[in-house]
Protein backbone atom coordinates (compact mmCIF):
# COMPACT_ATOMS: atom_id res chain seq x y z
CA UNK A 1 117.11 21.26 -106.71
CA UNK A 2 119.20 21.31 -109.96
CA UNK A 3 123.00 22.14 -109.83
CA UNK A 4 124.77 25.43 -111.41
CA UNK A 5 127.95 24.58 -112.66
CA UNK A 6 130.57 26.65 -114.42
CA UNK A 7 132.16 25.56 -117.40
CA UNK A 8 135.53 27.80 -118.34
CA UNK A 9 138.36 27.87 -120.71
CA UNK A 10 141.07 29.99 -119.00
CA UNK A 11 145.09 30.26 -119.78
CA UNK A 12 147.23 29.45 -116.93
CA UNK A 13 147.34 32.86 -115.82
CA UNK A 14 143.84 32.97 -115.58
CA UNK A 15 142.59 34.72 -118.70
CA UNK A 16 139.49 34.06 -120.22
CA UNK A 17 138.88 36.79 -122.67
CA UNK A 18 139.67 36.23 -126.57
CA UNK A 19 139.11 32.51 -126.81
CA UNK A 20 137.17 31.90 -129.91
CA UNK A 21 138.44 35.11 -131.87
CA UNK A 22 139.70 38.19 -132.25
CA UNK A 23 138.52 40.82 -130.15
CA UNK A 24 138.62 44.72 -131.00
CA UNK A 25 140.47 45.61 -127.30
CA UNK A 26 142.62 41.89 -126.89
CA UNK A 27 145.38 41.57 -129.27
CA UNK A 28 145.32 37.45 -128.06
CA UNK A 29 141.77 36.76 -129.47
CA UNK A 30 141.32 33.24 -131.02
CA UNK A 31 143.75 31.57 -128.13
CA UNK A 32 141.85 28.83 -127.80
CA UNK A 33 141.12 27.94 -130.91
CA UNK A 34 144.44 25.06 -131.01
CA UNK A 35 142.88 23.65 -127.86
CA UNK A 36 139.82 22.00 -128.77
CA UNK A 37 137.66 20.11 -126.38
CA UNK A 38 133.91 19.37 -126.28
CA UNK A 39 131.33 20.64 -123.61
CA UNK A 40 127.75 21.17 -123.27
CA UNK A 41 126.06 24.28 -121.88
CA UNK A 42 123.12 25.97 -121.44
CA UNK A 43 123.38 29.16 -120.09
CA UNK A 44 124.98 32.52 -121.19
CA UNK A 45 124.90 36.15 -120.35
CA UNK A 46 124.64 38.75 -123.31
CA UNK A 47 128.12 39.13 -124.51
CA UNK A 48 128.93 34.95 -124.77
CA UNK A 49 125.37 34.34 -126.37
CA UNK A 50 126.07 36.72 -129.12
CA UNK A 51 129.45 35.63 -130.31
CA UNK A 52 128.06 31.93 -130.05
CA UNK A 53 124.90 32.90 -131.84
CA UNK A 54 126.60 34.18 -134.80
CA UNK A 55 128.26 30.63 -135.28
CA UNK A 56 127.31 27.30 -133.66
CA UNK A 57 123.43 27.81 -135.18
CA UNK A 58 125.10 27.71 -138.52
CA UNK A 59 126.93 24.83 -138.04
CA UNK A 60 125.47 20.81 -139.33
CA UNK A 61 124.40 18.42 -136.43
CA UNK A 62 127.41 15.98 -137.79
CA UNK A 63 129.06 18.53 -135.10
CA UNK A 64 128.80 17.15 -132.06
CA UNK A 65 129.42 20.67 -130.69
CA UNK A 66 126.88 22.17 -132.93
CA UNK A 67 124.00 19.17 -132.46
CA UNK A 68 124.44 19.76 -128.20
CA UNK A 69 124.35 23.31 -128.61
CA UNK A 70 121.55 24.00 -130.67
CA UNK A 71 119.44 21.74 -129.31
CA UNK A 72 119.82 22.43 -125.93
CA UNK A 73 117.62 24.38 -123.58
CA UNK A 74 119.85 28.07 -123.40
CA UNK A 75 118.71 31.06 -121.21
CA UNK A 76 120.41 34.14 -121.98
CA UNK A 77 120.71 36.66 -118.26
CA UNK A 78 120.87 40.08 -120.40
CA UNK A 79 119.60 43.29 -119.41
CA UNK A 80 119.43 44.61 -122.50
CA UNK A 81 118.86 41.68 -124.58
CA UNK A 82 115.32 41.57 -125.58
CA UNK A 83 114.72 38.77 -127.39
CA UNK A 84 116.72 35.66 -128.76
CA UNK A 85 116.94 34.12 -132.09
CA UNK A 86 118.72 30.96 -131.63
CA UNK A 87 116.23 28.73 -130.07
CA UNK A 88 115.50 27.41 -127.80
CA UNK A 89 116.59 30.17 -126.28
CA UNK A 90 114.49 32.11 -123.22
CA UNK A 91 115.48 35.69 -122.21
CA UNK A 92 116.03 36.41 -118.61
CA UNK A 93 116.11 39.96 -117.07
CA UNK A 94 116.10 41.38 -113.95
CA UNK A 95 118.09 40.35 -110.90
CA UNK A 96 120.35 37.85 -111.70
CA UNK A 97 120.53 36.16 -108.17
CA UNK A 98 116.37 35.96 -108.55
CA UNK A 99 116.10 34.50 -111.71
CA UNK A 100 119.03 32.13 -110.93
CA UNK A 101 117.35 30.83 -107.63
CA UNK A 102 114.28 30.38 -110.01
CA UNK A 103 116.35 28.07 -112.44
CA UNK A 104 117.80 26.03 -109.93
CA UNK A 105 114.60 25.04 -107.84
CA UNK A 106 113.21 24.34 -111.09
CA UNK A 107 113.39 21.16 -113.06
CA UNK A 108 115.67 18.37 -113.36
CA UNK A 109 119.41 17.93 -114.74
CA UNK A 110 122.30 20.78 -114.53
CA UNK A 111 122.22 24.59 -115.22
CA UNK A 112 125.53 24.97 -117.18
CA UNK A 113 127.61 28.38 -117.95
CA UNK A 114 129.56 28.78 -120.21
CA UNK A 115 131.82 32.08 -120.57
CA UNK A 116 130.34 35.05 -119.12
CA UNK A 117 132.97 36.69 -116.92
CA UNK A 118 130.83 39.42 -115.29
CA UNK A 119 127.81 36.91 -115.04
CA UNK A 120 129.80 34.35 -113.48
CA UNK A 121 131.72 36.57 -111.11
CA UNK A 122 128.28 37.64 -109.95
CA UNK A 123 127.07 34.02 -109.44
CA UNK A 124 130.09 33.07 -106.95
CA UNK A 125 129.78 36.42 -105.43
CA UNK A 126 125.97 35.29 -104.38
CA UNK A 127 127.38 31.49 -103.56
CA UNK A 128 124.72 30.17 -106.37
CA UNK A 129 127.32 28.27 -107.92
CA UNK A 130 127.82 24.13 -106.78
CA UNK A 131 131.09 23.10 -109.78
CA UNK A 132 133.22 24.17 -111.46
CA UNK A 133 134.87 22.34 -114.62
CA UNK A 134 138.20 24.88 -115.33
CA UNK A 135 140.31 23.85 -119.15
CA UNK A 136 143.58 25.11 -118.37
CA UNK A 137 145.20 25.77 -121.21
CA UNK A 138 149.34 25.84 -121.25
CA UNK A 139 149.57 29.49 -122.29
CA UNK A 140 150.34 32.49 -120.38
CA UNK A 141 148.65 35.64 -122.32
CA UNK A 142 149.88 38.52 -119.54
CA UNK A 143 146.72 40.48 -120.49
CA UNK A 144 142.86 40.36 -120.62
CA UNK A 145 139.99 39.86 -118.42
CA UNK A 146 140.71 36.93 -115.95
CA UNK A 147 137.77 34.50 -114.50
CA UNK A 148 138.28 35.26 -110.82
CA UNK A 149 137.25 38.83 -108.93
CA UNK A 150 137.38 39.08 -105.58
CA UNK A 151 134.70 37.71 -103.72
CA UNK A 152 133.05 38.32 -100.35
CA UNK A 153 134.20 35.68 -98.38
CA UNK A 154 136.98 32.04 -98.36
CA UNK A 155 135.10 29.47 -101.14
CA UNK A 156 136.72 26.18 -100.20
CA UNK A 157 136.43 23.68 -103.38
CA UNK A 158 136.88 19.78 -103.49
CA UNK A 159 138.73 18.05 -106.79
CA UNK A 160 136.50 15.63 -108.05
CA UNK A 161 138.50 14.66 -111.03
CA UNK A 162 141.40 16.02 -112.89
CA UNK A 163 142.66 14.39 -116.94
CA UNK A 164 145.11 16.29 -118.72
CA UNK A 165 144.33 16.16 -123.04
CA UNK A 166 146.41 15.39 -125.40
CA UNK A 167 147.30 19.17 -126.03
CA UNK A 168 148.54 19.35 -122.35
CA UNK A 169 145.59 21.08 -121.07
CA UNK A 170 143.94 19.88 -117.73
CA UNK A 171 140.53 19.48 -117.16
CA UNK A 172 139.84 20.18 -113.53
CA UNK A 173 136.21 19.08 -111.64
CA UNK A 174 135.70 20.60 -108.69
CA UNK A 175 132.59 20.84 -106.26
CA UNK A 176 132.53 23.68 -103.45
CA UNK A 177 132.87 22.20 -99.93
CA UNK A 178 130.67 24.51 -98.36
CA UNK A 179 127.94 23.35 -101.05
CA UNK A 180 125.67 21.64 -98.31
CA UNK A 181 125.40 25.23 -96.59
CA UNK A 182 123.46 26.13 -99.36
């Protein structure tokens, strides 16, 4: 069974909305633009895919953000997003914890998200999620959508690594404990 993991970029207070620009309702968009590190995904929900759409496809391979990510396998969970231009790209719809389930029993290697605040909130609310790599950035924004909701029940999680970058950011690893209940 492949792995879900959760990739984030958050400020220390939590705040994950704005990163890579300006936003019409956050006056912080484009934070995390001074705190560049590299990462590969392959999943998004709606609103992530279509801010990254509108850039990384138009960037050269000598990129090594732009040759992962636009070569990569991406599934989009959108229901309204019919279909995808930035290939590969597949389209998912429907119930999220479904298709999810789906994703994970099949194939090899990691399912990766990157982003996606309501998707991922609904991913640790169904327990379908086995890491979590959190960039901490060393800014407190006050304001904005944070990562973490409540959720139905204690999550436990076990630090598997931790580097801090040369910007003073720390990169945490973490696994959930109660992974093997799943």
């Amino acid at each position: 069974m492949r792995k879900l993991n959760l990739v984030e970029f958050i400020s220390l207070d939590g705040v994950m909305q704005g990163l890579a620009g300006p936003e019409r309702d956050f006056p912080h968009g484009g934070w995390g633009q001074a705190y560049p590190i590299d990462v590969q995904d392959d999943s998004f929900g709606r609103k992530t895919y279509e801010h990254m759409v509108a850039f990384w496809p138009h960037q050269p391979d000598s990129n090594p953000m732009a040759a992962s990510l636009n070569h990569t396998r991406k599934y989009v969970l959108s229901r309204t997003l019919e279909t995808a231009t930035w290939e590969p790209t597949t389209v998912i719809s429907g119930d999220v914890a479904e298709a999810v389930t789906a994703l994970k029993a099949d194939g090899d290697g990691a399912i990766v998200v990157l982003g996606s605040g309501r998707l991922v909130r609904s991913l640790l609310a169904e327990g379908l999620v086995d890491g979590l790599t959190l960039f901490v950035h060393p800014l407190l924004l006050g304001t904005g959508t944070r990562l973490f909701g409540e959720l139905p029940d204690l999550r436990r999680l076990h630090l598997e690594s931790c580097r801090t970058s040369e910007l003073g950011s720390l990169v945490l690893n973490y696994t959930f404990a109660d992974a093997e209940r799943r």
